[in-house]
C-alpha atoms as a PDB file:
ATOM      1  CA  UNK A   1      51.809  40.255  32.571  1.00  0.00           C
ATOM      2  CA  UNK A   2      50.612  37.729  29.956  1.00  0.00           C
ATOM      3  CA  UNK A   3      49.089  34.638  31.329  1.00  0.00           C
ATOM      4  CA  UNK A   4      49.767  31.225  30.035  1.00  0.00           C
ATOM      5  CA  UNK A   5      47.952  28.851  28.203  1.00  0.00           C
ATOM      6  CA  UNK A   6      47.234  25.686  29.958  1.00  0.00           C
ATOM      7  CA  UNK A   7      45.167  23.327  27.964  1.00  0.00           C
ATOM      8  CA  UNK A   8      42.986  20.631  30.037  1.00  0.00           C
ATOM      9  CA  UNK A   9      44.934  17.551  31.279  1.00  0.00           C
ATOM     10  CA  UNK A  10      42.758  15.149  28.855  1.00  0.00           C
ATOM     11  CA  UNK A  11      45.015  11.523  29.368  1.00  0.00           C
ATOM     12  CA  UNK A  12      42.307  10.466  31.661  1.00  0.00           C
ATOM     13  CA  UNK A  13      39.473  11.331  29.231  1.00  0.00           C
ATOM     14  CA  UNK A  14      40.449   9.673  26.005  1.00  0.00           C
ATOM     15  CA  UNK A  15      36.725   9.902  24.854  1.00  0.00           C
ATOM     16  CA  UNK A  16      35.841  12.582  21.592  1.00  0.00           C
ATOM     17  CA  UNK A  17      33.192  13.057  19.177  1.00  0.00           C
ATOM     18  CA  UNK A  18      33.769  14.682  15.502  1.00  0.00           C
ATOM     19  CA  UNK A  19      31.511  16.109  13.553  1.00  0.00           C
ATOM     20  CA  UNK A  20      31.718  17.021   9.911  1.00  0.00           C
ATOM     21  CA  UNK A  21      28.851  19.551   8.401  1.00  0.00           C
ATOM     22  CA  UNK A  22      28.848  21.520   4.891  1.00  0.00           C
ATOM     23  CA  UNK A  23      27.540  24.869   6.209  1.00  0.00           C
ATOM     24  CA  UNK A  24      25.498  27.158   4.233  1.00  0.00           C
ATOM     25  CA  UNK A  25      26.935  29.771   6.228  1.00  0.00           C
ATOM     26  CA  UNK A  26      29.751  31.673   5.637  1.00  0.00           C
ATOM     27  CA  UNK A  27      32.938  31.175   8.276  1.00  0.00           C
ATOM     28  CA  UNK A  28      32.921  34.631   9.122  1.00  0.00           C
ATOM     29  CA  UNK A  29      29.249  34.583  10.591  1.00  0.00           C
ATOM     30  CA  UNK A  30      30.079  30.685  11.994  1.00  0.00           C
ATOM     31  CA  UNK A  31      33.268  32.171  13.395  1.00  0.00           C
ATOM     32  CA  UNK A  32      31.546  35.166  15.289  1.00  0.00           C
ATOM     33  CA  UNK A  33      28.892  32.868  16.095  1.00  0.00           C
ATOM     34  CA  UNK A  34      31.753  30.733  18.528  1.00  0.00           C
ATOM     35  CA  UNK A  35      33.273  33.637  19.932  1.00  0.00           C
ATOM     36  CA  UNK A  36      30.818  36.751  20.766  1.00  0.00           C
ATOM     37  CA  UNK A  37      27.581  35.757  19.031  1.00  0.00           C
ATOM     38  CA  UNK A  38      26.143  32.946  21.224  1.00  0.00           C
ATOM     39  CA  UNK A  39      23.049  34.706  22.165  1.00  0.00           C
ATOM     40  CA  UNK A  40      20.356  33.555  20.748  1.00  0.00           C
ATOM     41  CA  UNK A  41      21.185  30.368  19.102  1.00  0.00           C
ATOM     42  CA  UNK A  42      23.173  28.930  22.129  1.00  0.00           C
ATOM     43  CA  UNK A  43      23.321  31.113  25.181  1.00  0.00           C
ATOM     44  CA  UNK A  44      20.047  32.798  26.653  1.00  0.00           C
ATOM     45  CA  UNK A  45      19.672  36.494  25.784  1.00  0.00           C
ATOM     46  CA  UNK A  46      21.418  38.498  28.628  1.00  0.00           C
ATOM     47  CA  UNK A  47      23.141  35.634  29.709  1.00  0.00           C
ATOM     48  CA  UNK A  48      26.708  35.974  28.188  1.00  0.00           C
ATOM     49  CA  UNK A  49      29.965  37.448  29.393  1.00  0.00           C
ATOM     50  CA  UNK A  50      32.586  36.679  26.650  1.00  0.00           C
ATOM     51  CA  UNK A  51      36.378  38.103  26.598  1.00  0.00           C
ATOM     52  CA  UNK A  52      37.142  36.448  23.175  1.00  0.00           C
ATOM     53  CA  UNK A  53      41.051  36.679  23.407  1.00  0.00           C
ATOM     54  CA  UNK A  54      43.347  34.248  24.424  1.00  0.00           C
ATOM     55  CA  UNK A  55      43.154  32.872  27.664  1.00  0.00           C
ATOM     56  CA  UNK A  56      39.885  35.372  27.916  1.00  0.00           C
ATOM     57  CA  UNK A  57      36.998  33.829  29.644  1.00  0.00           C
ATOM     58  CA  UNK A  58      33.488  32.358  28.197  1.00  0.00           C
ATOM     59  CA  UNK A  59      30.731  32.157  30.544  1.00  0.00           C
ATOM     60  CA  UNK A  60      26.465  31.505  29.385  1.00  0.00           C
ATOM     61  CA  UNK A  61      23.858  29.817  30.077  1.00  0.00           C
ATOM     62  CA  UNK A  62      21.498  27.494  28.096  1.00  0.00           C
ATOM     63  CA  UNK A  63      18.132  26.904  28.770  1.00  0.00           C
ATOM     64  CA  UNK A  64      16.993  22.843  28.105  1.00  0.00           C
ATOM     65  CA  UNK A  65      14.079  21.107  29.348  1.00  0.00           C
ATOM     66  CA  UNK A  66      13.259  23.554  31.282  1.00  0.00           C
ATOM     67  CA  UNK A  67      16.311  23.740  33.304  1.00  0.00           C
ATOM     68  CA  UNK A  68      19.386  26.249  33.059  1.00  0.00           C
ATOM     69  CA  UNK A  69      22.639  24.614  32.497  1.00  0.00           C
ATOM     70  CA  UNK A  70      25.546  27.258  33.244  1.00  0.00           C
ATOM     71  CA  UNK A  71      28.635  26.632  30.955  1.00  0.00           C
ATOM     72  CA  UNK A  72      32.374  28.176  31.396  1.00  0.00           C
ATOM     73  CA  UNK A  73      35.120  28.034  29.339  1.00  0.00           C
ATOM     74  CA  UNK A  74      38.571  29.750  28.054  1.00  0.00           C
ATOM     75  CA  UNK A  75      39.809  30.485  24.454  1.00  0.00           C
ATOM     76  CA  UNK A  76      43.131  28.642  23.523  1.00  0.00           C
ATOM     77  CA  UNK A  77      43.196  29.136  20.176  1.00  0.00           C
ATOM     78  CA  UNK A  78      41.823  31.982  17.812  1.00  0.00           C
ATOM     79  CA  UNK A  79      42.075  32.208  14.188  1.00  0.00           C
ATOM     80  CA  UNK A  80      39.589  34.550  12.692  1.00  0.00           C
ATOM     81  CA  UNK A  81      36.884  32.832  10.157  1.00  0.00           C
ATOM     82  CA  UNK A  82      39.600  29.434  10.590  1.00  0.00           C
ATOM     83  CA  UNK A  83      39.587  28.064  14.214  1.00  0.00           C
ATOM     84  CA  UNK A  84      38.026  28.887  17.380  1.00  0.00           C
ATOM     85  CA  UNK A  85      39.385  26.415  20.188  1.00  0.00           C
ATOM     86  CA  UNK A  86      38.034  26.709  24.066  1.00  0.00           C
ATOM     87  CA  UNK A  87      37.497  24.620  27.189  1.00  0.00           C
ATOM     88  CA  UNK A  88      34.213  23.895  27.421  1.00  0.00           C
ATOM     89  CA  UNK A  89      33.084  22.902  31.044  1.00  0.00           C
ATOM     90  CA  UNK A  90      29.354  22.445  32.250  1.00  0.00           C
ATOM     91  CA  UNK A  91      28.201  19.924  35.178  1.00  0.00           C
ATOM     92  CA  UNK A  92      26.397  16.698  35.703  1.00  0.00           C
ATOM     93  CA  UNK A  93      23.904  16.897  32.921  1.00  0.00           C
ATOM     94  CA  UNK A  94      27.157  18.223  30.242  1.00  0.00           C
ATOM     95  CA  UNK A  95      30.660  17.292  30.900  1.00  0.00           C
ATOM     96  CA  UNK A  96      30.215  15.950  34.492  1.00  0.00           C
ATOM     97  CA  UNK A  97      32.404  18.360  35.602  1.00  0.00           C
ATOM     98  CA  UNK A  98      35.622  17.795  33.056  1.00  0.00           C
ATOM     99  CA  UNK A  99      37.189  21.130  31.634  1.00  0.00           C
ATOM    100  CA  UNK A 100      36.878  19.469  28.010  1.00  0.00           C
ATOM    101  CA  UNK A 101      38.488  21.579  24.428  1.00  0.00           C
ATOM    102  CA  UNK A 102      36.133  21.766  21.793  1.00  0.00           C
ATOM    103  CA  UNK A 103      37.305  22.797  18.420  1.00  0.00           C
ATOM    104  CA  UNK A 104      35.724  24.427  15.860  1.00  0.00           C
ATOM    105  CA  UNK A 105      37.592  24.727  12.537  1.00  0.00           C
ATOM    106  CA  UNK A 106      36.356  25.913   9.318  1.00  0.00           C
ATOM    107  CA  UNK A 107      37.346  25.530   5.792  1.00  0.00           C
ATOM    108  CA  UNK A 108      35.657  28.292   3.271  1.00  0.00           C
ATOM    109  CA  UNK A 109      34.067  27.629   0.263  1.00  0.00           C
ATOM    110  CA  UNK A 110      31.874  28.711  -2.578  1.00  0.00           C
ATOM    111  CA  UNK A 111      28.206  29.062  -1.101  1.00  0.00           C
ATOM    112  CA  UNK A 112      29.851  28.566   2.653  1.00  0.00           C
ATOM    113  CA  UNK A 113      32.111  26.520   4.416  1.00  0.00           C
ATOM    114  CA  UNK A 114      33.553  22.706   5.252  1.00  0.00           C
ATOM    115  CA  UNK A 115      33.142  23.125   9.654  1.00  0.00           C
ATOM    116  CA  UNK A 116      34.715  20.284  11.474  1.00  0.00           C
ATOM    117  CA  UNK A 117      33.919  20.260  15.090  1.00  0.00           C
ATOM    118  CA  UNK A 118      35.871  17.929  17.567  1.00  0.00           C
ATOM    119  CA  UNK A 119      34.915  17.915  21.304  1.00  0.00           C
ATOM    120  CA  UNK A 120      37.411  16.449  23.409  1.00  0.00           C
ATOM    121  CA  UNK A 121      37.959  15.199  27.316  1.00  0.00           C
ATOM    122  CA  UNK A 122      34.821  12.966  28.122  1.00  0.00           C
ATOM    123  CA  UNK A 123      35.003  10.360  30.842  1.00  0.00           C
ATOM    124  CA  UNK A 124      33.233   7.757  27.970  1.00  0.00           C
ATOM    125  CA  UNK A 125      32.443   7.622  25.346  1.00  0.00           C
ATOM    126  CA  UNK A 126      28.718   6.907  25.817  1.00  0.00           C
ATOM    127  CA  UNK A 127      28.925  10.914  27.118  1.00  0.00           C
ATOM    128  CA  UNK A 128      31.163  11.714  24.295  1.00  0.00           C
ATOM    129  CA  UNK A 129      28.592  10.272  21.876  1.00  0.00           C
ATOM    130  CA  UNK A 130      25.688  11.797  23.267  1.00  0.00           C
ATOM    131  CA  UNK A 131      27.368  15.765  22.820  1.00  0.00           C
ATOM    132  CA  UNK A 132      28.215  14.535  19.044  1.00  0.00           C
ATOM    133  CA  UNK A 133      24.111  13.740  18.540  1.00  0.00           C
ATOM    134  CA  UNK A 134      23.660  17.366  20.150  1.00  0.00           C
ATOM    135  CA  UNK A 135      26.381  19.069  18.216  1.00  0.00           C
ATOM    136  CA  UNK A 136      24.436  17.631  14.987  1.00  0.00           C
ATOM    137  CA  UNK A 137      21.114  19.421  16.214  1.00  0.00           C
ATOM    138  CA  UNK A 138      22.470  22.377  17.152  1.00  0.00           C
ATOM    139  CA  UNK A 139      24.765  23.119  14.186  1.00  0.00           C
ATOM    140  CA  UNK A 140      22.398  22.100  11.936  1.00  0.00           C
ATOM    141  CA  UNK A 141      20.028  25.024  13.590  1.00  0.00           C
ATOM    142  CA  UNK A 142      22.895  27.341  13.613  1.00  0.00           C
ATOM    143  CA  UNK A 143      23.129  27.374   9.517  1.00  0.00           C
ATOM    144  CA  UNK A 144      19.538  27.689   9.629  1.00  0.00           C
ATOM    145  CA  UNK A 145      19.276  30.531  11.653  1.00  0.00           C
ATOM    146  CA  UNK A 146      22.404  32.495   9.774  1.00  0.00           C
ATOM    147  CA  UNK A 147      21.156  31.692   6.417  1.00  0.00           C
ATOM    148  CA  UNK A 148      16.992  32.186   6.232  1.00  0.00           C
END
């Protein structure tokens, strides 16, 4: 029996953050890197169980400050080396508990690719903010990492 999609009820979380990045990187390895690649350069090593089909489950953990944040999600939307689309839920120090969508959509070009990230759901958008300074960092070290 197929399951259904149900995306996050977000009309009580108007809050987003975008972020727009020329990636050195192509979209294939940016694309693998947001479905079964997040060891490494997101999720600790060992610390991954992915499913990356629809409605298939994401669960890692990231190691910040020295503390582990555990983060859980589902895939909505998969469209190889174009979109990756998930819930994205982590507690207090994250999301504060809101199953938020985070998109990832990538355009190729010559010498990479045009990524546009949108991350969805926040209770405000002081939180909201915050993940879009973070998704700067950590994209930013992504294309690094794929492309030295």
């Amino acid at each position: 029996m197929d399951s259904k999609l149900i995306e996050p009820d977000l009309k009580d979380r108007p809050h987003d953050t975008r972020v727009e990045r020329a990636m050195r990187a192509s979209s294939q390895a940016i694309y693998r890197s947001f479905t079964t690649g997040w060891e490494g350069w997101f999720a600790l090593e060992g610390a991954l169980i992915v499913d990356p089909v629809l409605n298939g489950q994401l669960f890692f953990v990231v190691e910040h400050e020295g503390k582990r944040h555990p983060h859980y999600g589902r895939f909505l939307t998969l469209e190889p080396d174009r979109k990756v689309e998930l819930t994205w839920l982590t507690g207090k120090d994250g999301t504060q508990g809101a199953e938020t969508m985070l998109s990832v959509d990538l355009e190729p070009r010559a010498g990479g690719c045009a990524l546009t990230l949108t991350h969805r759901g926040f209770y405000d958008q002081e939180r909201a903010d915050h993940h879009g300074r973070s998704w700067e960092r950590i994209l930013a070290g992504l294309d690094k990492r794929l492309t030295d």
